[in-house]
Every structure is written in C-alpha cells, then in structure tokens.
Protein backbone atom coordinates (compact mmCIF):
# COMPACT_ATOMS: atom_id res chain seq x y z
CA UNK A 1 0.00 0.00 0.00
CA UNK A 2 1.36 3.48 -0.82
CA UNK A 3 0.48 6.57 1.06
CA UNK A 4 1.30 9.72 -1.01
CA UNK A 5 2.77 12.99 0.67
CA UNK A 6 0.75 14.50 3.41
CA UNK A 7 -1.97 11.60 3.80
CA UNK A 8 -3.01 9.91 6.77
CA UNK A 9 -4.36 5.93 7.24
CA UNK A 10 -8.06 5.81 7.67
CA UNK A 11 -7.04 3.73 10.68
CA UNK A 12 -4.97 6.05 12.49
CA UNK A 13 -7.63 8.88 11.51
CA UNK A 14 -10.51 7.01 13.11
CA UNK A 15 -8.39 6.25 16.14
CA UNK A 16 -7.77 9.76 16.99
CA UNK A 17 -11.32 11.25 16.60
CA UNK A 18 -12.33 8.06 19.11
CA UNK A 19 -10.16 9.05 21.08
CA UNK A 20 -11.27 12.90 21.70
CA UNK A 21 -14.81 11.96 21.69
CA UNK A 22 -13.96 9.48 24.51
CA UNK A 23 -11.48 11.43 26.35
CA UNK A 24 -13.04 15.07 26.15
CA UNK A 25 -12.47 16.22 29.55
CA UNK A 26 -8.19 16.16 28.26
CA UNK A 27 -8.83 19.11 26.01
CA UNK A 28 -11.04 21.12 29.28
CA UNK A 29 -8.21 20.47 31.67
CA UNK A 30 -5.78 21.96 29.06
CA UNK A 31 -7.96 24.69 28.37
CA UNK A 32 -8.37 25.49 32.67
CA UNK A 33 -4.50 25.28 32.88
CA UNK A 34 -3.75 27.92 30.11
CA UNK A 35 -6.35 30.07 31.60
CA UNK A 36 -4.48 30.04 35.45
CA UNK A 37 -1.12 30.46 34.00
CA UNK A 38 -2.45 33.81 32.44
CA UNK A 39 -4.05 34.33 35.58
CA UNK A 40 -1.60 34.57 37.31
CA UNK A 41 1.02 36.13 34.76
CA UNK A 42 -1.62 39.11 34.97
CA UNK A 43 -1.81 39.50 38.64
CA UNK A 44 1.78 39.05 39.37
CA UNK A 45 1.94 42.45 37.52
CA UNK A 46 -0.15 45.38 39.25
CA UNK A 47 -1.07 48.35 37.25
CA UNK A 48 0.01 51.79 37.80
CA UNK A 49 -3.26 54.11 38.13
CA UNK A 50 -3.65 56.27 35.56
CA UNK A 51 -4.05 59.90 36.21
CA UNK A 52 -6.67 62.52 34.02
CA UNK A 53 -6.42 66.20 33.84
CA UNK A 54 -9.74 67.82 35.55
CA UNK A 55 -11.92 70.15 33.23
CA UNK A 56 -9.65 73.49 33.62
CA UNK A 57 -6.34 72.25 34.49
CA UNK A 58 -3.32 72.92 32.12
CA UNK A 59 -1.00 69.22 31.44
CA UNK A 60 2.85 70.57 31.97
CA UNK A 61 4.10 66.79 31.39
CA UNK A 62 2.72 63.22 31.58
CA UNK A 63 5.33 60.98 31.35
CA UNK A 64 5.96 56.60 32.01
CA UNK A 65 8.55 55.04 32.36
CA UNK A 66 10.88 52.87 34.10
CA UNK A 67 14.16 53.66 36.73
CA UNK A 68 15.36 57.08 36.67
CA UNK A 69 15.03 59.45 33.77
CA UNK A 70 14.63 63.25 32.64
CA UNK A 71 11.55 64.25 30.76
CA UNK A 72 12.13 67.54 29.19
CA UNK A 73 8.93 69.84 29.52
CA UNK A 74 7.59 71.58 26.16
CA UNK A 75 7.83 75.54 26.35
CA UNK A 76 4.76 77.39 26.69
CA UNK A 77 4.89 80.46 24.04
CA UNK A 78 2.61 83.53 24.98
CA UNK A 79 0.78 85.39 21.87
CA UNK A 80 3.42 87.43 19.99
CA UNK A 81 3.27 91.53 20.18
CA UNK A 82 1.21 93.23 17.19
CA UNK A 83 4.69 94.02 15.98
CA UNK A 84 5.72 92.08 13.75
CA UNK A 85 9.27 92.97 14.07
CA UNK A 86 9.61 91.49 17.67
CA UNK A 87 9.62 87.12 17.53
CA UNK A 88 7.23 85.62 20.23
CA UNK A 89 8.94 84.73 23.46
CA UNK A 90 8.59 81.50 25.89
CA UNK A 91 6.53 82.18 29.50
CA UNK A 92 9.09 82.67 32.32
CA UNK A 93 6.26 82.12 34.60
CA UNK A 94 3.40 80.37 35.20
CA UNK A 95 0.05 82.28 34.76
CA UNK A 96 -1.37 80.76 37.97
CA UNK A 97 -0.39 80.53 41.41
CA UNK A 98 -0.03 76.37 42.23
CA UNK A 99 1.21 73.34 40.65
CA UNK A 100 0.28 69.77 41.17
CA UNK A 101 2.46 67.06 40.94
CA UNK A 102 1.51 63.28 41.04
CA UNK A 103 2.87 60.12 40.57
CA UNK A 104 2.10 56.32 41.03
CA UNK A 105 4.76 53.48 41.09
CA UNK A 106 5.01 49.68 41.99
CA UNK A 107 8.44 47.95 42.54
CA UNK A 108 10.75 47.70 45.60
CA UNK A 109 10.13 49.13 48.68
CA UNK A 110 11.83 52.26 48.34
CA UNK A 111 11.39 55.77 47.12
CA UNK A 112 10.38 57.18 43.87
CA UNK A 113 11.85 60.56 43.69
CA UNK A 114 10.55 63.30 41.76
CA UNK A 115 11.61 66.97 40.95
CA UNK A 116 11.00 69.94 38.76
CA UNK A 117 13.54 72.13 37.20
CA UNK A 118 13.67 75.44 37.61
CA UNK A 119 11.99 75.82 41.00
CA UNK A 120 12.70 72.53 42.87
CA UNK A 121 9.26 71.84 43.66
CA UNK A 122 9.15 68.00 44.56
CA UNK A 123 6.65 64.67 45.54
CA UNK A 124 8.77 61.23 47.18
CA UNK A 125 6.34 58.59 47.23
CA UNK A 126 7.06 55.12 48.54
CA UNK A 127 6.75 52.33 45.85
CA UNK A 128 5.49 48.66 46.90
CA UNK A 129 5.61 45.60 44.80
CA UNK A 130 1.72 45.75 45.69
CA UNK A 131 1.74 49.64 44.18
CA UNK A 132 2.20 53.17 45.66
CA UNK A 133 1.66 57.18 44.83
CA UNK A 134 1.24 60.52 45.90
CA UNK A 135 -0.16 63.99 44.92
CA UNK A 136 1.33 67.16 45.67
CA UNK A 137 -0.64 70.78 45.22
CA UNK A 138 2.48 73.54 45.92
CA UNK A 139 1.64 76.99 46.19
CA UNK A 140 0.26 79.16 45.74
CA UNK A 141 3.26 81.99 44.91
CA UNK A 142 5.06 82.65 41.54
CA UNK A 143 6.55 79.32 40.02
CA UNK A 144 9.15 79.76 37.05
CA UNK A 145 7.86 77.63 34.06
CA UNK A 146 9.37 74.19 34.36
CA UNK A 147 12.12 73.16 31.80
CA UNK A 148 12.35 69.44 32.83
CA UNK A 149 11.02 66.59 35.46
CA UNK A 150 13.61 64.81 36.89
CA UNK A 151 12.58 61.20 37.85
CA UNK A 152 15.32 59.14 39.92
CA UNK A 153 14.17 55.61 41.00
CA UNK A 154 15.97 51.77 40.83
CA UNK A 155 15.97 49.92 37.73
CA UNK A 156 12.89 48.15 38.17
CA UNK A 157 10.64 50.81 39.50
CA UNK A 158 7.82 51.32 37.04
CA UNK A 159 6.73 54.78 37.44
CA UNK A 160 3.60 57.29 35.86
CA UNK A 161 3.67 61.31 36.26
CA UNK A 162 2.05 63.80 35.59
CA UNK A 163 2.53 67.66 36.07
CA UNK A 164 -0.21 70.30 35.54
CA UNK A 165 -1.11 73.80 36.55
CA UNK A 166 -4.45 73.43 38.07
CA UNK A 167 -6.17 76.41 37.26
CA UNK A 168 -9.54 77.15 39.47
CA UNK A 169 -9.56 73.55 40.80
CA UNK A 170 -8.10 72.08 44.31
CA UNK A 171 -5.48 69.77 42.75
CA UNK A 172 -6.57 69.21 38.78
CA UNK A 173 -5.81 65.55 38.54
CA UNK A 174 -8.21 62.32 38.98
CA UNK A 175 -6.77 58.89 39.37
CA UNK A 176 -8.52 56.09 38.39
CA UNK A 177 -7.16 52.40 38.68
C-alpha cells in the first residue's frame, strides 16, 4: 500500500477522533491550565493608576517610564506683540499661582523621587511591589515655568507622572485604577 505525501491511514484517523470523543475532559483540563497560567502572569503584575487632567487644568508633562530618567517639559509660548518685528517669546512664569504634581509606582520598597527644574518643587512617594503614589498641590506663589522633570528611581521601579497647573480647581488631577 502506498500513502502519497501528506496523507493519513483511515485507521490512524478514526483512532484519533475516538479518542477525543472518549477522552473530552483532556482538552477542558488543558484549556483550565492555560487560563491560570495567564491568571496569574496578569496579577503578578499590578497596574500603575492612571491619572486625568480635571476640566480646567493645564498638562505641563505626563510621562511613564521605568528607573530614573529626565523628561524635558515643552515651552509654553505667549501670543506674539502686534509688531511684527519682535519674535514671540517662551513664559518665564506660570500664569497661575499652584502646581500639582503626582505620581504612582510599583516595585521595591523604596522611594520614587521626583523633581521639577527650575523651582525645585518636589513629591517622594514610597513604591510597593503591591503599588504606591502621591499627589502634591504647591503653592500658591510665583513658580518659574518648568524646563524638565527629573525622575530618579531603581531599575525596576515602574513609574507614571504627571505635572499640571491646576487652574480654578483644588489639585486638577483624577486617578482612576
């Protein structure tokens, strides 16, 4: 008998499909055991909240990352002069009186540190393996316009901030898990 290329026995064919109709609950206990093992892949890892500017508030930064890092701040320009002659120029200032800083983290038990640049306004919150955070409002007095956000943390601190001016509301951020 000569089987071409690619062809099973009728034999062996039947012997299989007996054998799944018979043993059915082998494919259900696979099935369970792929579902625990991503299970548990997906709650070995916690999730950083995530943060949401409030209606009104102005984003500096949002930035994610991982260990320590410097996230450079875009420059605000105000409205150029009705001169044409004269370029536009970048804020010095803030146009409000506060800043918010927050920031959420999972890793080590250690600290996350956090700090703007110009004006050393700053937020340290702990990190757990479980998760951690903090929120900051500073002010109110005349803050210089941020250039950068310097983030220092270990190697395998996973980290989410956000900076914004919070205009006419208490703090201007909402975190949501």
């Amino acid at each position: 008998m000569a089987l071409g290329l690619g062809t099973v026995p009728a034999s062996i064919q039947g012997r299989s499909v007996y054998f799944f109709r018979k043993h059915w609950w082998v494919g259900v206990v696979l099935l369970l055991a792929i579902g625990a093992v991503a299970v548990v892949d997906f709650s070995g890892n916690p999730s950083l909240g995530h943060f949401y500017p409030a209606v009104g508030a102005t984003v500096l930064v949002e930035a994610h990352g991982k260990g320590s890092e410097i996230v450079p701040v875009s420059s605000q320009m105000v409205p150029g002069p009705t001169v044409s002659s004269q370029p536009p120029r970048f804020e010095r200032y803030l146009p409000d009186s506060k800043v918010t800083i927050s920031a959420s983290c999972t890793g080590n038990t250690q600290y996350l540190k956090i700090r703007l640049e110009p004006g050393n306004e700053s937020l340290q919150p702990m990190c757990y393996s479980s998760g951690g955070g903090a929120t900051v409002v500073d002010g109110p007095y005349k803050f210089p316009y941020p250039k950068r956000v310097i983030v220092v943390a270990p190697s395998d601190v996973r980290w989410d901030v956000i900076v914004v001016e919070p205009g006419t509301m208490d703090s201007g951020v909402a975190v949501t898990n």
